[in-house]
PDB file of N, CA and C in Angstrom:
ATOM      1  N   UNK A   1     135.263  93.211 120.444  1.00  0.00           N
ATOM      2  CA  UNK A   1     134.469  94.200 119.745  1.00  0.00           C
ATOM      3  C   UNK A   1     132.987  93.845 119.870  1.00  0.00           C
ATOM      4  N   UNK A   2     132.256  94.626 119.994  1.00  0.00           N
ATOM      5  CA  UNK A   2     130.809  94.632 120.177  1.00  0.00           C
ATOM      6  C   UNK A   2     129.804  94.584 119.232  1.00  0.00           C
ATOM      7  N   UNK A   3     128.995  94.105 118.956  1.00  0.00           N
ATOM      8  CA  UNK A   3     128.329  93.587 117.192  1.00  0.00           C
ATOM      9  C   UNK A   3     127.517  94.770 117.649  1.00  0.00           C
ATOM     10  N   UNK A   4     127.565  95.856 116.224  1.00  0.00           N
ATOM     11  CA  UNK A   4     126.854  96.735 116.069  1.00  0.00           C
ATOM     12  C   UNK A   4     125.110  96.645 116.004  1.00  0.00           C
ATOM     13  N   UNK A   5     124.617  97.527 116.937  1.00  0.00           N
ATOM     14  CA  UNK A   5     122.798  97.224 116.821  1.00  0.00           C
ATOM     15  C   UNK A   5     122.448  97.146 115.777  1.00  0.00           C
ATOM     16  N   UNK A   6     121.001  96.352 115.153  1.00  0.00           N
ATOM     17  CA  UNK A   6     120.568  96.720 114.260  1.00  0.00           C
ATOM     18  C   UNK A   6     119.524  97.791 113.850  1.00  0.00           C
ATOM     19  N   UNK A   7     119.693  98.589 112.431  1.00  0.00           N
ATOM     20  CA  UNK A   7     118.828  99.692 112.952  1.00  0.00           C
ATOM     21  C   UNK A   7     117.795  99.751 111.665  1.00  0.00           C
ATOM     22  N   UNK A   8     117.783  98.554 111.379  1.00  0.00           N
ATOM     23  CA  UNK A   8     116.542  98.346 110.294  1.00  0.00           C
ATOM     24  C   UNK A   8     116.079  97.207 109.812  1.00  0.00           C
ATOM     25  N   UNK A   9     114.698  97.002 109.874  1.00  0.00           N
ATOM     26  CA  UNK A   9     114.173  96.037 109.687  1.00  0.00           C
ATOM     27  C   UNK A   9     113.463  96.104 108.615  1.00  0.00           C
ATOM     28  N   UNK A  10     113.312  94.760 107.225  1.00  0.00           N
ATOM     29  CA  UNK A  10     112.892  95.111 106.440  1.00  0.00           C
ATOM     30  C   UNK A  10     111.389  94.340 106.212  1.00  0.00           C
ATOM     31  N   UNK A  11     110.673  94.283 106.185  1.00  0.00           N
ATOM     32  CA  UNK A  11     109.514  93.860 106.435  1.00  0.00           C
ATOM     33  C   UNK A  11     108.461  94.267 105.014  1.00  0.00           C
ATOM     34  N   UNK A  12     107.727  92.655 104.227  1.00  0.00           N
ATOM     35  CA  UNK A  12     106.920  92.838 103.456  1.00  0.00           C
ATOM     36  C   UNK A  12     105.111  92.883 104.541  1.00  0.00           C
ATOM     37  N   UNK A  13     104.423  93.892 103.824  1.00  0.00           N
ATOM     38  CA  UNK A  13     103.342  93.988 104.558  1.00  0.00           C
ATOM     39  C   UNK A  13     101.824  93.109 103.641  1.00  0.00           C
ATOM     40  N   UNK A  14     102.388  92.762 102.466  1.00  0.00           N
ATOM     41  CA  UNK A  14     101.412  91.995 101.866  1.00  0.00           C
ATOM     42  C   UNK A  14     101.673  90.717 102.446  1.00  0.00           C
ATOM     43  N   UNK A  15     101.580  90.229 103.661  1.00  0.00           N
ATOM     44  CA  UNK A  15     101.420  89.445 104.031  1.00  0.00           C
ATOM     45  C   UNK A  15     100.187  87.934 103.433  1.00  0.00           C
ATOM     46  N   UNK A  16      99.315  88.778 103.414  1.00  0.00           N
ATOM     47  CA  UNK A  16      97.780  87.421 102.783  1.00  0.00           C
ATOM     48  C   UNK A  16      98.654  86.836 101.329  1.00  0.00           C
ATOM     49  N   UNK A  17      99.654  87.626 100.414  1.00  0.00           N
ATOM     50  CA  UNK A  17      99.725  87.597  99.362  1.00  0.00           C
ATOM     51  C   UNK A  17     100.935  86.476  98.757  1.00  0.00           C
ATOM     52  N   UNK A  18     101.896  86.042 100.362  1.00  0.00           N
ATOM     53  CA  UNK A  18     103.166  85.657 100.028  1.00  0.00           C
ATOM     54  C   UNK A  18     102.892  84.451  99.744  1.00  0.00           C
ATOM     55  N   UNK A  19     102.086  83.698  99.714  1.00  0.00           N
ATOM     56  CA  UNK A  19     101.937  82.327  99.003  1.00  0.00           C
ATOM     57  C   UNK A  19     101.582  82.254  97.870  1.00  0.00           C
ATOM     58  N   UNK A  20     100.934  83.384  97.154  1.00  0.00           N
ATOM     59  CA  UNK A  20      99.848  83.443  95.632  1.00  0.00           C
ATOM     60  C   UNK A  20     100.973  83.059  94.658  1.00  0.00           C
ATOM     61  N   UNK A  21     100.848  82.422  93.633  1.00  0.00           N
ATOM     62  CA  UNK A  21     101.745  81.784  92.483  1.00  0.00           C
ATOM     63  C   UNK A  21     101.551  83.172  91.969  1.00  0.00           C
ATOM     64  N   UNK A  22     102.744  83.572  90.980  1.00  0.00           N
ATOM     65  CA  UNK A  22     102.775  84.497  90.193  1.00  0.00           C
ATOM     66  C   UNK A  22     102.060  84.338  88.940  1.00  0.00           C
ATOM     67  N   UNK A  23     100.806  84.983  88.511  1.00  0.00           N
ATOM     68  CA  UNK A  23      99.812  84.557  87.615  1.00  0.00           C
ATOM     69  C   UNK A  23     100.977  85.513  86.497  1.00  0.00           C
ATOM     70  N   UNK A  24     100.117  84.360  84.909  1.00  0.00           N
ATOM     71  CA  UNK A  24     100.723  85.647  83.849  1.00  0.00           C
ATOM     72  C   UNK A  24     102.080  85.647  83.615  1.00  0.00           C
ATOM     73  N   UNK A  25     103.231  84.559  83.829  1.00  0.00           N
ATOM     74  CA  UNK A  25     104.345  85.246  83.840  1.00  0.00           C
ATOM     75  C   UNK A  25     104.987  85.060  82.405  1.00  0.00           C
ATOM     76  N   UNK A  26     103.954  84.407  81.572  1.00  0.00           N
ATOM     77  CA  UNK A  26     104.892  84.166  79.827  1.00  0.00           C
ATOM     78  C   UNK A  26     104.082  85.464  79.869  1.00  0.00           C
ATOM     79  N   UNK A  27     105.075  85.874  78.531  1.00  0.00           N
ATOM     80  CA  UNK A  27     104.876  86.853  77.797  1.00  0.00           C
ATOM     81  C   UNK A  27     103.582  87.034  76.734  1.00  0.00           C
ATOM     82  N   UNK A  28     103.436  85.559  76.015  1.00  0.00           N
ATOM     83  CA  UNK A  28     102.689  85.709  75.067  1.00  0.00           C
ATOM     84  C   UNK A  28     101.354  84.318  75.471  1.00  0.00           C
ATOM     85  N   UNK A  29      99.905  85.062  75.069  1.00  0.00           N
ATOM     86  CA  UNK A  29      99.009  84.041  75.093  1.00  0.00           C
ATOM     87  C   UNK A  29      98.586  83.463  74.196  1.00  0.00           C
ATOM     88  N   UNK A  30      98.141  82.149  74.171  1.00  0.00           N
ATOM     89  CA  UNK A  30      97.297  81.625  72.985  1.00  0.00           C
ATOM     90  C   UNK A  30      95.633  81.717  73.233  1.00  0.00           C
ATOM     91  N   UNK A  31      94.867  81.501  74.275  1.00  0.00           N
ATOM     92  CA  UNK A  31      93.919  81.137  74.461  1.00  0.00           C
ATOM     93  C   UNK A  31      93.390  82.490  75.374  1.00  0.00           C
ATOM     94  N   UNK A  32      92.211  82.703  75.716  1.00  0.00           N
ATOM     95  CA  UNK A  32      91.435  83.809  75.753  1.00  0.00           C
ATOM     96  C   UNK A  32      91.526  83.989  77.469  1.00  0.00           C
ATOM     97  N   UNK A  33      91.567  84.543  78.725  1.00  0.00           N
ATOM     98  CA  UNK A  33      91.491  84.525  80.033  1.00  0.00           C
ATOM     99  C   UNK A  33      90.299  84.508  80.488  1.00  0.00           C
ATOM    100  N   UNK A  34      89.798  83.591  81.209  1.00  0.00           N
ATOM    101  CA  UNK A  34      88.393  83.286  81.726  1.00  0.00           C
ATOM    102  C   UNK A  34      88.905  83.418  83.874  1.00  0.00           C
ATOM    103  N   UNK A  35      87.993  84.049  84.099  1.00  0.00           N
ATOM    104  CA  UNK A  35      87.563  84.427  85.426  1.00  0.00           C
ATOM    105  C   UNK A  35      86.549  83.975  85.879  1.00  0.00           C
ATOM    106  N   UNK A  36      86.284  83.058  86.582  1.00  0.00           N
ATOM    107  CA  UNK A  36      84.852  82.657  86.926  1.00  0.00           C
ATOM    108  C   UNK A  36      83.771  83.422  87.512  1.00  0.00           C
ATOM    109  N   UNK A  37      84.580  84.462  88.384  1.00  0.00           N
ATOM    110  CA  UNK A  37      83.842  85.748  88.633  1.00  0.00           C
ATOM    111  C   UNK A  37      84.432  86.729  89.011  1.00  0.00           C
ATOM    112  N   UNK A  38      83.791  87.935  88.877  1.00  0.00           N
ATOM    113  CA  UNK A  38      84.596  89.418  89.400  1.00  0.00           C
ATOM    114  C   UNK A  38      84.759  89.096  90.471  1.00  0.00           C
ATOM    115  N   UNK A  39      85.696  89.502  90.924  1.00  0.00           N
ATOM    116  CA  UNK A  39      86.048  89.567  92.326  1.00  0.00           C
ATOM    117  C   UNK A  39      86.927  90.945  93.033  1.00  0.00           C
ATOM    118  N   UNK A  40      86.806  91.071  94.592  1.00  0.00           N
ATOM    119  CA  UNK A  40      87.775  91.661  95.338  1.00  0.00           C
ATOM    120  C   UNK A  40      88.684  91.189  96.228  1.00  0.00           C
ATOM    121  N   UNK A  41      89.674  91.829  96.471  1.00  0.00           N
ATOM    122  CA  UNK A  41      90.668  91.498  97.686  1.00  0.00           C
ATOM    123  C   UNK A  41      90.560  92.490  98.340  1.00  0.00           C
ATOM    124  N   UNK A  42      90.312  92.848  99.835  1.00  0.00           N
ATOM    125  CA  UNK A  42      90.660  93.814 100.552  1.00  0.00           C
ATOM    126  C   UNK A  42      91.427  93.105 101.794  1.00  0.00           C
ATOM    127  N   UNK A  43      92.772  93.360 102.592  1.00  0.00           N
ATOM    128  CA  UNK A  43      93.709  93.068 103.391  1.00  0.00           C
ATOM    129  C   UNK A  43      94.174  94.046 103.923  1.00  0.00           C
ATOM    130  N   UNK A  44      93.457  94.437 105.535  1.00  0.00           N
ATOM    131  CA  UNK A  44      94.093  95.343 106.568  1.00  0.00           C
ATOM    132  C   UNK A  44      95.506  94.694 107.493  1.00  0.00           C
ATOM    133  N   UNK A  45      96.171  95.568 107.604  1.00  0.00           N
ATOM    134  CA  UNK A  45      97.387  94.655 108.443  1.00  0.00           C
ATOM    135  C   UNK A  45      97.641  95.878 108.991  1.00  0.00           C
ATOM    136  N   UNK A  46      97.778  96.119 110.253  1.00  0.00           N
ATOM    137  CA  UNK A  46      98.259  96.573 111.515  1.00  0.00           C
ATOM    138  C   UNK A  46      99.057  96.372 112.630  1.00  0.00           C
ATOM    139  N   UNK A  47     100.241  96.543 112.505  1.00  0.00           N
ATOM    140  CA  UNK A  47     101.392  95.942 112.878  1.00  0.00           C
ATOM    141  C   UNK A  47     101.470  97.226 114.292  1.00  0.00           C
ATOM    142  N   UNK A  48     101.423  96.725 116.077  1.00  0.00           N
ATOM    143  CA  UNK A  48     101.389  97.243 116.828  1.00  0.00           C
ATOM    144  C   UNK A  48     102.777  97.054 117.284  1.00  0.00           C
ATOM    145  N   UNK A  49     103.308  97.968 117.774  1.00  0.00           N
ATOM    146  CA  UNK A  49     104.492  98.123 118.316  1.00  0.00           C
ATOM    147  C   UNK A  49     104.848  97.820 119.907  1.00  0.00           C
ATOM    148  N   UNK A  50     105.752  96.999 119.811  1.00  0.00           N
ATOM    149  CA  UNK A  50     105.586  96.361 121.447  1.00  0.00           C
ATOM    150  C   UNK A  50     105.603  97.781 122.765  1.00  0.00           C
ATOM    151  N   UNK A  51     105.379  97.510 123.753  1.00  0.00           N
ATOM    152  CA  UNK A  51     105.469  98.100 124.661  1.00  0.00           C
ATOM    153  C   UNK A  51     106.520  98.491 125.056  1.00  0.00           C
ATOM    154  N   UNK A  52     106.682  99.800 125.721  1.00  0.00           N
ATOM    155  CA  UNK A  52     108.317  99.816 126.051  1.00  0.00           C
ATOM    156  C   UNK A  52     108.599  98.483 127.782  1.00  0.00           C
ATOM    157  N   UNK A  53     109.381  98.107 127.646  1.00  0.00           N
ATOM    158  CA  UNK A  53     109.732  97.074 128.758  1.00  0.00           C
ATOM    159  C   UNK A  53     111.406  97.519 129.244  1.00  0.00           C
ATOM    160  N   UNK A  54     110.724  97.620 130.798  1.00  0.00           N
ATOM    161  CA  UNK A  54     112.250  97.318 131.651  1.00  0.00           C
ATOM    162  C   UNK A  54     112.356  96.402 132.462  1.00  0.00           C
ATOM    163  N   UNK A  55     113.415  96.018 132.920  1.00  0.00           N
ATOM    164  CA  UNK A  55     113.541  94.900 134.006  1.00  0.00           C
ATOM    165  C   UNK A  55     114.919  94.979 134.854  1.00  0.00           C
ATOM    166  N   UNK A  56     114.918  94.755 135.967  1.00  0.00           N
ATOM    167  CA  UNK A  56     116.060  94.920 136.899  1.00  0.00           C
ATOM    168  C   UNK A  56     116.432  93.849 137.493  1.00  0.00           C
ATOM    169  N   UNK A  57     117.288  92.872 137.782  1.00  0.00           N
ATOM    170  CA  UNK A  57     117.770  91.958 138.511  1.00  0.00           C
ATOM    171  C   UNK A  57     118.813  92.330 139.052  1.00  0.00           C
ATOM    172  N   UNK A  58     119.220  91.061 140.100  1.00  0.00           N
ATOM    173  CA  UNK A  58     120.664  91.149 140.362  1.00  0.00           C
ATOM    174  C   UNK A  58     121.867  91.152 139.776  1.00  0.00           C
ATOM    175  N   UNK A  59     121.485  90.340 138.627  1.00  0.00           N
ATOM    176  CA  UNK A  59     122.880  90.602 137.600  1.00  0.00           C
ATOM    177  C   UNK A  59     122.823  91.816 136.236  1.00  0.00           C
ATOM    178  N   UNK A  60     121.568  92.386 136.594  1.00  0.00           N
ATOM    179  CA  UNK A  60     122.230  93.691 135.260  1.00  0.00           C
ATOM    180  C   UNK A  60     120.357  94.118 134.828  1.00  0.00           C
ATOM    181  N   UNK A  61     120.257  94.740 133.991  1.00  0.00           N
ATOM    182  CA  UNK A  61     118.961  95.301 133.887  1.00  0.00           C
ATOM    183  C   UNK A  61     118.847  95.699 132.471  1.00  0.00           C
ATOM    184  N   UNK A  62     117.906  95.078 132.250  1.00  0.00           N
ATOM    185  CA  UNK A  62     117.398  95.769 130.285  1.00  0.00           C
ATOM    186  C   UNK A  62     116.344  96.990 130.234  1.00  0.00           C
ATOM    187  N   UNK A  63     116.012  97.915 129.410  1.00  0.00           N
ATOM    188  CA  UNK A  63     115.124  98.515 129.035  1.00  0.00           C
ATOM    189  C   UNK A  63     115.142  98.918 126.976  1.00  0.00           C
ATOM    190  N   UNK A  64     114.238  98.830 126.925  1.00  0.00           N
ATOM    191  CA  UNK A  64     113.906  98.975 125.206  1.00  0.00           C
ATOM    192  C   UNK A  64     112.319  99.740 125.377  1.00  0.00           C
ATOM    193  N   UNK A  65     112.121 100.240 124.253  1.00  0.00           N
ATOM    194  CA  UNK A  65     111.542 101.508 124.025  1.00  0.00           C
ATOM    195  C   UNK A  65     111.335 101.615 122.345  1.00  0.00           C
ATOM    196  N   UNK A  66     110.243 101.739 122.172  1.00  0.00           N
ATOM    197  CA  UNK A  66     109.774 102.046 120.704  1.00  0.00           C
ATOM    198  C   UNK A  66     108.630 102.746 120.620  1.00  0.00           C
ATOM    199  N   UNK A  67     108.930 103.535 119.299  1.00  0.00           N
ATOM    200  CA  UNK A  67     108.225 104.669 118.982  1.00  0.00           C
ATOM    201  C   UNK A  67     108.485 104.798 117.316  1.00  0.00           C
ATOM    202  N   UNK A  68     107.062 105.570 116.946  1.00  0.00           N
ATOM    203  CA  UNK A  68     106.415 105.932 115.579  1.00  0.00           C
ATOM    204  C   UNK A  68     104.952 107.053 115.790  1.00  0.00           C
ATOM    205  N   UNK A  69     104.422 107.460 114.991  1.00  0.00           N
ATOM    206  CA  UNK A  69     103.443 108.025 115.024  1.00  0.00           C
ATOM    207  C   UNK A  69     102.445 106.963 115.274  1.00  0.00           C
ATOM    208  N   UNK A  70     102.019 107.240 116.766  1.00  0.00           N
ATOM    209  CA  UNK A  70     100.656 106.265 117.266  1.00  0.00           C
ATOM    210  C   UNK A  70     101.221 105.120 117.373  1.00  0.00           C
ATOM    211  N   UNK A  71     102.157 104.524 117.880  1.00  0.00           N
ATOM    212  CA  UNK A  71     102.956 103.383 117.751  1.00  0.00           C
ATOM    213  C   UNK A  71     102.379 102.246 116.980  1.00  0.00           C
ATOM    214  N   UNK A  72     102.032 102.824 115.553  1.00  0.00           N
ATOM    215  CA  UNK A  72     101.832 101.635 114.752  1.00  0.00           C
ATOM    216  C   UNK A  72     101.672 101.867 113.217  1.00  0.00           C
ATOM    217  N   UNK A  73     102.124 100.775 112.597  1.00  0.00           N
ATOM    218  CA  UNK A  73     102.069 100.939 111.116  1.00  0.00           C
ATOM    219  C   UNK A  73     101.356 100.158 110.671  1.00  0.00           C
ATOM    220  N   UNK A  74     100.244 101.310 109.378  1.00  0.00           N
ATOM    221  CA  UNK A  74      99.075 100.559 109.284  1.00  0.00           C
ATOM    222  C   UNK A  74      98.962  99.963 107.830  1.00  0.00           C
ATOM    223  N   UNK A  75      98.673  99.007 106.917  1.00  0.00           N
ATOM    224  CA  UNK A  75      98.547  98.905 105.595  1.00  0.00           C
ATOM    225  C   UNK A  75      97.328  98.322 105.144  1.00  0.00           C
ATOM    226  N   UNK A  76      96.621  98.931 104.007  1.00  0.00           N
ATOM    227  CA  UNK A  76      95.925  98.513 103.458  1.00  0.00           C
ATOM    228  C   UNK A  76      95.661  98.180 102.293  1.00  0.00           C
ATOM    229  N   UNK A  77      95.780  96.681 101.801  1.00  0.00           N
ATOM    230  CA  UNK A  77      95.667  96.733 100.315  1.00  0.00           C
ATOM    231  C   UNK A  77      94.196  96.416  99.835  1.00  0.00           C
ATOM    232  N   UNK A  78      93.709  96.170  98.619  1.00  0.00           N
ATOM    233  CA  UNK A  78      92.309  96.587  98.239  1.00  0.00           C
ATOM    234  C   UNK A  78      92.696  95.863  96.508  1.00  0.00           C
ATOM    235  N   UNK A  79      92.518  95.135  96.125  1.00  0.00           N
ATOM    236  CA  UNK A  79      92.836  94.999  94.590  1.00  0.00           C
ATOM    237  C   UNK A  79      91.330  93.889  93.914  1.00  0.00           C
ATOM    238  N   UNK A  80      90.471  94.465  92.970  1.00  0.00           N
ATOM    239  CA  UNK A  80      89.139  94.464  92.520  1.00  0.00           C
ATOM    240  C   UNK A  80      89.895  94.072  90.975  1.00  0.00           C
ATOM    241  N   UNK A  81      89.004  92.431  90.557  1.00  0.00           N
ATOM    242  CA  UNK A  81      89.062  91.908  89.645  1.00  0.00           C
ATOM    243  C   UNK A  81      87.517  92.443  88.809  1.00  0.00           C
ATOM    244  N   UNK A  82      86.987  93.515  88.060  1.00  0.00           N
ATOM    245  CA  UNK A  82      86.072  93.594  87.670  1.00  0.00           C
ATOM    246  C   UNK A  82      85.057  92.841  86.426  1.00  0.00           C
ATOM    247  N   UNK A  83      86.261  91.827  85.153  1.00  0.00           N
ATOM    248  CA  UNK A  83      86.172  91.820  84.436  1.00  0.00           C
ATOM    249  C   UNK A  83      86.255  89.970  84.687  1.00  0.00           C
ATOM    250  N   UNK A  84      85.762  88.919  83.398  1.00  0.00           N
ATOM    251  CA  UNK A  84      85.999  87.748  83.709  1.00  0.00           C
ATOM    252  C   UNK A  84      86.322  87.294  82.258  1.00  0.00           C
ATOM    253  N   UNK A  85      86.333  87.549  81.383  1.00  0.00           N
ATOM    254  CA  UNK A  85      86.528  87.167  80.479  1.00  0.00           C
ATOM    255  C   UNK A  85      87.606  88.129  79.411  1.00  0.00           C
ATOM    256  N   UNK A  86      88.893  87.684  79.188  1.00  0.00           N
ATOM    257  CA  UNK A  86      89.402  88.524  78.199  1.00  0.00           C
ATOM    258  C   UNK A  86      90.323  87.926  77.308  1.00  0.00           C
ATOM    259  N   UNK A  87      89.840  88.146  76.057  1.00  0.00           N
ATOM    260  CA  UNK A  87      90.359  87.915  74.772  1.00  0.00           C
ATOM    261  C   UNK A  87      91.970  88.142  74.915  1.00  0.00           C
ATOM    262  N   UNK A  88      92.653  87.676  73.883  1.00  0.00           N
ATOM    263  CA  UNK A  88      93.868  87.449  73.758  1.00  0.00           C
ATOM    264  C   UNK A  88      94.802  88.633  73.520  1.00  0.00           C
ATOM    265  N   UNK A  89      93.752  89.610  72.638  1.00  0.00           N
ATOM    266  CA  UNK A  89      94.762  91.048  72.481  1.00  0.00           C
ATOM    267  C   UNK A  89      94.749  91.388  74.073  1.00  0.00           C
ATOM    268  N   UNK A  90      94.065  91.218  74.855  1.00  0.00           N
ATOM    269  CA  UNK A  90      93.766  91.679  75.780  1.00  0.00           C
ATOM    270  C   UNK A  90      95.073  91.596  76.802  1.00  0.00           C
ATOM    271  N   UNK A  91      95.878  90.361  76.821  1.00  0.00           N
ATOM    272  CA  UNK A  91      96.268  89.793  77.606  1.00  0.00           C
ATOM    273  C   UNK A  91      97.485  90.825  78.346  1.00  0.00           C
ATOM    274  N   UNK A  92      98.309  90.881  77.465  1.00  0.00           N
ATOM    275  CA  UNK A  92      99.794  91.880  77.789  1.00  0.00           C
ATOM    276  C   UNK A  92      99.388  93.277  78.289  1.00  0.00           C
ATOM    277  N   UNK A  93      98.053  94.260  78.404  1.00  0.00           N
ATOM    278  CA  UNK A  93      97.830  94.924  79.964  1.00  0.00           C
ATOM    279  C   UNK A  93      97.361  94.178  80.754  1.00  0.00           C
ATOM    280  N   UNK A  94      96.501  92.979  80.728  1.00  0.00           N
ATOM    281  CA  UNK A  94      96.200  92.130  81.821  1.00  0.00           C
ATOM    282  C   UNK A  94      97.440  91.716  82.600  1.00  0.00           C
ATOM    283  N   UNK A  95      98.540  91.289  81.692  1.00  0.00           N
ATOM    284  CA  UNK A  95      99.275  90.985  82.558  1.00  0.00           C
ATOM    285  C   UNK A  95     100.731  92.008  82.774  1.00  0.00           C
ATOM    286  N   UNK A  96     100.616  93.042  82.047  1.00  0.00           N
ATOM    287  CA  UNK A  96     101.019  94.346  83.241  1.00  0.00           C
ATOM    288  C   UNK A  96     100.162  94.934  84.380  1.00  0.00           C
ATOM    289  N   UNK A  97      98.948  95.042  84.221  1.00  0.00           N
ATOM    290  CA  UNK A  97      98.068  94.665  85.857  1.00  0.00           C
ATOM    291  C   UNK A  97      98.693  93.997  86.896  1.00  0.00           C
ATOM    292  N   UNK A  98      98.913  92.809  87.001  1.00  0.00           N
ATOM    293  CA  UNK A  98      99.168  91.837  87.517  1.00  0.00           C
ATOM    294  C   UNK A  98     100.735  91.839  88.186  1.00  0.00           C
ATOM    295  N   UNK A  99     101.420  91.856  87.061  1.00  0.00           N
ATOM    296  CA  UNK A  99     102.727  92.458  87.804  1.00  0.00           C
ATOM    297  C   UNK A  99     102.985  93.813  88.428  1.00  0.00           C
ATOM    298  N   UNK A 100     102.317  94.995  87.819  1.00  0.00           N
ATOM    299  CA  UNK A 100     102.144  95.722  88.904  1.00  0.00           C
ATOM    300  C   UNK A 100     101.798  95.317  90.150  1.00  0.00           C
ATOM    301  N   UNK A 101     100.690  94.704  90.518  1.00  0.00           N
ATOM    302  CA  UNK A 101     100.057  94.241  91.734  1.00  0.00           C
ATOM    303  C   UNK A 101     101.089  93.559  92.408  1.00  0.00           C
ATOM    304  N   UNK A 102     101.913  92.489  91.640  1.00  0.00           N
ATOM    305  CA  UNK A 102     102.898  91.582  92.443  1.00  0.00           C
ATOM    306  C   UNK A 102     103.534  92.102  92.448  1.00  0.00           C
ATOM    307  N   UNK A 103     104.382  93.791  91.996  1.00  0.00           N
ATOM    308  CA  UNK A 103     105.669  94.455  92.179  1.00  0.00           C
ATOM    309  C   UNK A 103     105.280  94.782  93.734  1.00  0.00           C
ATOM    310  N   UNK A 104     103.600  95.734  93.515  1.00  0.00           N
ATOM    311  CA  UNK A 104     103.437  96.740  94.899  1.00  0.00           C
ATOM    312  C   UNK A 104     103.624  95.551  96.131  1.00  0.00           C
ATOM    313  N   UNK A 105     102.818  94.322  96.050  1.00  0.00           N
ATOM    314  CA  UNK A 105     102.761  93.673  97.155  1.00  0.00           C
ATOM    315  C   UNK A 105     104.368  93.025  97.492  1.00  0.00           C
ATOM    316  N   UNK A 106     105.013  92.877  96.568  1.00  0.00           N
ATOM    317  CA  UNK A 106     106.503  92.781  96.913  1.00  0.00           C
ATOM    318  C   UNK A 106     107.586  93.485  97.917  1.00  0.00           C
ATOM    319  N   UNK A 107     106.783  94.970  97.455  1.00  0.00           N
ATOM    320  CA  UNK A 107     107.583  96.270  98.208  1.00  0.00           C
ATOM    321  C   UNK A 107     107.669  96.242  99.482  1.00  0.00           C
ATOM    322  N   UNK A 108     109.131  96.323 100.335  1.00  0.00           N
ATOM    323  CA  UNK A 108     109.122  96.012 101.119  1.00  0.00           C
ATOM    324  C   UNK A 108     109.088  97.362 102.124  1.00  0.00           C
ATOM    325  N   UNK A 109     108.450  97.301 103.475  1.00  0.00           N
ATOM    326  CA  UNK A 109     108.602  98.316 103.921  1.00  0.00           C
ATOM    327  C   UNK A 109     109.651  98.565 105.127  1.00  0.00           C
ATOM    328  N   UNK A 110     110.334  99.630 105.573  1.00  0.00           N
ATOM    329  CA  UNK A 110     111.758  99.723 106.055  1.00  0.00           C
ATOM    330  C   UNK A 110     110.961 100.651 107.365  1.00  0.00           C
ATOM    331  N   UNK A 111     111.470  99.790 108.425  1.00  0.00           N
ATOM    332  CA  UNK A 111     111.061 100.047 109.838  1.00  0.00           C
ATOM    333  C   UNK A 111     112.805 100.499 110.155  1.00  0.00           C
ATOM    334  N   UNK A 112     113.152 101.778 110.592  1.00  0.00           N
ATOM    335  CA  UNK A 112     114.082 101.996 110.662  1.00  0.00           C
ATOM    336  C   UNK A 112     114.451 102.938 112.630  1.00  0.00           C
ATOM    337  N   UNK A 113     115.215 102.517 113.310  1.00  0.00           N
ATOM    338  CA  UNK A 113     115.693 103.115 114.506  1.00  0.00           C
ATOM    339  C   UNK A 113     115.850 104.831 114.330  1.00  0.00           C
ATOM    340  N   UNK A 114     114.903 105.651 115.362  1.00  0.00           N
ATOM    341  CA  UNK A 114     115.145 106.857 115.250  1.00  0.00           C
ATOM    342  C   UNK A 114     116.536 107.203 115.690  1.00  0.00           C
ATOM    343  N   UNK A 115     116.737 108.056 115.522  1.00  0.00           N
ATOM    344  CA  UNK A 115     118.503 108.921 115.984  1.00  0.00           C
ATOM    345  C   UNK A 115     118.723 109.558 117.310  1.00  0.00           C
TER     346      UNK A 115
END
């Protein structure tokens, strides 16, 4: 029997992000959040799609072929720390911020074989 192709690849595109410790993850704070400064993140990733390739020998011959709109998938993330200092009520949307941010950069994106 013949091992079925695969026809999806699952691929995270926050790449810059997969090492960052998960900030924020207790629930409750005691002490106030200090930022040393506002800051931004901006991270382009452009993932080019190989070339189509054939080849012929004497013992047998391959060809593969890929395609998407513009053969490529593009991502851009962008995430702006504006604020450096925040008090303690503050904390629990600070740190629904944050896990939002680490849900989106989690999301994985699904490169899937056309039909």
């Amino acid at each position: 029997m013949e091992p079925l192709p695969e026809r999806r690849l699952l691929l995270s595109l926050a790449v810059f992000e997969g090492t960052t410790l998960h900030a924020f993850q207790n629930s409750r704070r005691v002490h106030p959040v200090y930022f040393p400064y506002p800051y931004k993140e901006l991270d382009e990733v452009t993932l080019q799609l190989p070339a189509p390739r054939s080849q012929t020998t004497l013992f047998g011959s391959y060809q593969a072929s890929y395609g998407s709109e513009a053969q490529s998938v593009k991502y851009r993330r962008q995430m702006v720390m504006n604020g450096t200092f925040f008090e303690v009520d503050d904390y629990p949307k600070l740190r629904v911020f944050f896990d939002d941010v680490r849900a989106s950069d989690e999301e994985p994106v699904v490169l899937q074989k056309a039909q």
